[in-house]
Protein backbone atom coordinates (compact mmCIF):
# COMPACT_ATOMS: atom_id res chain seq x y z
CA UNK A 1 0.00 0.00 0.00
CA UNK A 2 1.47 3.27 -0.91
CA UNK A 3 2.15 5.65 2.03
CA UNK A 4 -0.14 8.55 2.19
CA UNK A 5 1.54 12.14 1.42
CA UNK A 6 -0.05 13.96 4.03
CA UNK A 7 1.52 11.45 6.74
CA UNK A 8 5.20 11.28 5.07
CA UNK A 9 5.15 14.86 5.11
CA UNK A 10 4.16 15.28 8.57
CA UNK A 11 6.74 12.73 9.50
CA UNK A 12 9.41 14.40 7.64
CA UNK A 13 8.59 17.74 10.14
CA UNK A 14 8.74 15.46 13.30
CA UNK A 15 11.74 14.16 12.51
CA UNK A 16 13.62 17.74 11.69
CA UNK A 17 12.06 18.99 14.65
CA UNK A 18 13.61 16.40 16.92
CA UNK A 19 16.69 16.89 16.01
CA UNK A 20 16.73 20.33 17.05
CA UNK A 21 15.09 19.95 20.21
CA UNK A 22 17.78 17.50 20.93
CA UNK A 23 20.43 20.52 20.05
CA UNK A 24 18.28 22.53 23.04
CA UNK A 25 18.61 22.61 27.11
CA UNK A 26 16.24 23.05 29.44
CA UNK A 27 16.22 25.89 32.15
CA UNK A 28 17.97 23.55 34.26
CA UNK A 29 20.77 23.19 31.89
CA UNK A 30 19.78 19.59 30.97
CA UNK A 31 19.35 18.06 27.72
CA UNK A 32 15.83 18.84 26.39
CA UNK A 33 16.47 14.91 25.21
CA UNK A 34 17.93 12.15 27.24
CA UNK A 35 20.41 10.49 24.72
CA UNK A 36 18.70 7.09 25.82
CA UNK A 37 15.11 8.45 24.51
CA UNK A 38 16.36 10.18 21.21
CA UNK A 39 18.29 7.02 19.81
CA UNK A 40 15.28 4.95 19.37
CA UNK A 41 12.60 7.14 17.63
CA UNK A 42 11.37 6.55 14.56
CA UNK A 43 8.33 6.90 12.19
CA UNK A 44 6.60 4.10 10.16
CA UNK A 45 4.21 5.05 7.95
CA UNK A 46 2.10 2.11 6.03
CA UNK A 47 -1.23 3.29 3.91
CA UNK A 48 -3.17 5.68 6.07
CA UNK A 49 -1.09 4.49 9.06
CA UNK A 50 1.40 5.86 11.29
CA UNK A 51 3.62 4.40 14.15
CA UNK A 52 5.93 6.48 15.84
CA UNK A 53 8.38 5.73 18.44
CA UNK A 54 8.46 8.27 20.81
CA UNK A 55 11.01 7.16 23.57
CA UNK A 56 12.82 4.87 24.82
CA UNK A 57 10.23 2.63 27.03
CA UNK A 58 8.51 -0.35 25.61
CA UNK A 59 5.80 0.45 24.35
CA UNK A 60 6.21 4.41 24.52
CA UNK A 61 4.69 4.88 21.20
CA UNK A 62 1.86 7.17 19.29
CA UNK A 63 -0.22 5.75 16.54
CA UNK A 64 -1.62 7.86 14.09
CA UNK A 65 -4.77 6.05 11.98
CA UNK A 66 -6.27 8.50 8.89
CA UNK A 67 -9.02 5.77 8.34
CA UNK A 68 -10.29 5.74 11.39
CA UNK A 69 -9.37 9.38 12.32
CA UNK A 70 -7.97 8.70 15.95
CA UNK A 71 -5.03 9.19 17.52
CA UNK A 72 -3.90 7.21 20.23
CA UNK A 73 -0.50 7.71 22.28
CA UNK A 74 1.14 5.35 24.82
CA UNK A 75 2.57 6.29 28.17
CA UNK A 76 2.46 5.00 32.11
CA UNK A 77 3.42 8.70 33.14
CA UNK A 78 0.30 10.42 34.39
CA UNK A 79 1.77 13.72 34.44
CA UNK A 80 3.20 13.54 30.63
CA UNK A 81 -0.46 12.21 30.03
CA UNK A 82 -2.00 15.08 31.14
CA UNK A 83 0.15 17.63 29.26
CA UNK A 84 -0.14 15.41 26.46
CA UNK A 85 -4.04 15.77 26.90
CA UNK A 86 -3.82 19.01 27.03
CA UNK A 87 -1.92 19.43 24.03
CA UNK A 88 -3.76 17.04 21.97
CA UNK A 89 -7.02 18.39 22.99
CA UNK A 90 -6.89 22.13 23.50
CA UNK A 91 -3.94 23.26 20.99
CA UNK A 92 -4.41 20.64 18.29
CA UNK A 93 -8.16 20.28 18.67
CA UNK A 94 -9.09 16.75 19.43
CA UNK A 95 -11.78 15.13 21.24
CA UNK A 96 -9.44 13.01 23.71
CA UNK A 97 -9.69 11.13 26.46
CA UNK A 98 -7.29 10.54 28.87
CA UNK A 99 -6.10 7.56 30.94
CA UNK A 100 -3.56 8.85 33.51
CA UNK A 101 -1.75 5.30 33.59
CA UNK A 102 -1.95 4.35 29.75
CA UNK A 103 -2.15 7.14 27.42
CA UNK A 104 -4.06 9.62 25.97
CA UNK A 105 -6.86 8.44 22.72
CA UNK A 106 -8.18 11.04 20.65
CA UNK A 107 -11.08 11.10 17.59
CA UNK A 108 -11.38 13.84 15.45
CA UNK A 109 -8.02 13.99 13.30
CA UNK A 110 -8.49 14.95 9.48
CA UNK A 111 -5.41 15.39 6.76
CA UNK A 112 -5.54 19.16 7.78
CA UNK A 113 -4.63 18.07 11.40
CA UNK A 114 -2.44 15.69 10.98
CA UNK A 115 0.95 17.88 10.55
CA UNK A 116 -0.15 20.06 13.98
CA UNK A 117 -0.28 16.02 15.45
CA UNK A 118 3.28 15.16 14.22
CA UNK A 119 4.32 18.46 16.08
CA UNK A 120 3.00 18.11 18.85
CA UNK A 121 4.31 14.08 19.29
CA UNK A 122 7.82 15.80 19.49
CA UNK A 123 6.95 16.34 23.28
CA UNK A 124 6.65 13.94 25.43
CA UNK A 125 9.96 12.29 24.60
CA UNK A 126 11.88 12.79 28.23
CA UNK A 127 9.32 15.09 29.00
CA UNK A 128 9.07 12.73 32.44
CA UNK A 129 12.68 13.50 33.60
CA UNK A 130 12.25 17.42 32.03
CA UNK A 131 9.17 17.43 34.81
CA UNK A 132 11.40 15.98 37.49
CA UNK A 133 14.42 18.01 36.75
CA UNK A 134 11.68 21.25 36.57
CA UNK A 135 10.41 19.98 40.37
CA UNK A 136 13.49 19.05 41.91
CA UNK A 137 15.77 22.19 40.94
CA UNK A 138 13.69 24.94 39.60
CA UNK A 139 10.25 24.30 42.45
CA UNK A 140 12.51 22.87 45.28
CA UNK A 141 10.79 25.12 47.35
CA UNK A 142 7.35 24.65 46.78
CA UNK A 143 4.81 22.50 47.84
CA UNK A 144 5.13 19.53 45.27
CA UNK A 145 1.05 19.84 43.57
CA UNK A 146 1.98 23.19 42.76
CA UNK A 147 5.68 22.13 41.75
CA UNK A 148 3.90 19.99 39.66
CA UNK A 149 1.58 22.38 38.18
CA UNK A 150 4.10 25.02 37.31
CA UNK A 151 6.33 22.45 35.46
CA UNK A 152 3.39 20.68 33.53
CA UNK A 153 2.47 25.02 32.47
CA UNK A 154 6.05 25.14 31.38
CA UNK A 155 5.96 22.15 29.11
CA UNK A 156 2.51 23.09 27.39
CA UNK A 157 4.13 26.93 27.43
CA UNK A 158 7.01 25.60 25.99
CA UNK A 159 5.21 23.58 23.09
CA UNK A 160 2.81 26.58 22.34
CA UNK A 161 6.08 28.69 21.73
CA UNK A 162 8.45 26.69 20.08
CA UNK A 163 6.51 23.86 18.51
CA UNK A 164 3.04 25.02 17.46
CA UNK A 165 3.64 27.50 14.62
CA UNK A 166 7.43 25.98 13.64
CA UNK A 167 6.55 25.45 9.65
């Protein structure tokens, strides 16, 4: 089956734009990308079909279905989850649900969408140890909920400036 356009395309930005968030630090002076999660990702396209890697954990994946119009990404991290939910929902515009201890699954994704998806998948590799890192050095001092909270806002602040409108 001959991959579709729209996908190859969009997989073609995902992959440029991870390898110059791995070029980037965070505020804490830490790789935006833990060598361990960059070396495995990777984007399979097949048809109307997309698989794509998105860290280093088993199963730490997104799938990406233009026949069935649904997204559906993998992760045991319920804070990544929730930005991811976030991101997914309110800046790409999917209808998503969220499971805080498997992933996030979202309806709604059309060929006009599909590029603002591939973006956005760029995320949540190391975002887990980016939200530690955030708590640990940059929140020390606060109670960890709102620790929390800030460093989830950073990570969806982060995507809205530097990922969103990247062409």
């Amino acid at each position: 089956m001959k991959s579709n356009p729209t996908l190859v395309k969009a997989c073609l930005t995902w992959d440029k734009l991870t390898d110059k968030l791995k070029t980037l630090d965070t505020p804490e002076g830490s790789p935006f990308y833990s060598p361990v999660d960059f070396e495995p990702l990777k984007c399979r396209i097949d048809g109307n079909h997309a698989e794509v890697t998105v860290g280093s954990s088993p199963g730490h994946r997104t799938h990406i279905d233009l026949d069935e119009g649904t997204v559906t990404y993998y992760d045991r991290d319920p804070s990544v989850n929730e930005v991811m939910y976030d991101i997914l929902s309110k800046e790409v515009g999917l209808t998503c649900s969220i499971n805080v201890y498997e992933g996030v699954g979202c309806e709604g994704l059309t060929e006009d969408k599909v590029e603002d998806v591939f973006k956005a998948i760029s995320m949540p590799t190391s975002m887990d140890i980016r939200l530690e890192r955030c708590e640990a050095i940059s929140y020390k001092d606060a109670p960890p909920n709102v620790a929390r909270r800030k460093c989830k806002q950073r990570e969806l602040q982060f995507y809205k400036t530097h990922i969103k409108n990247v062409v």
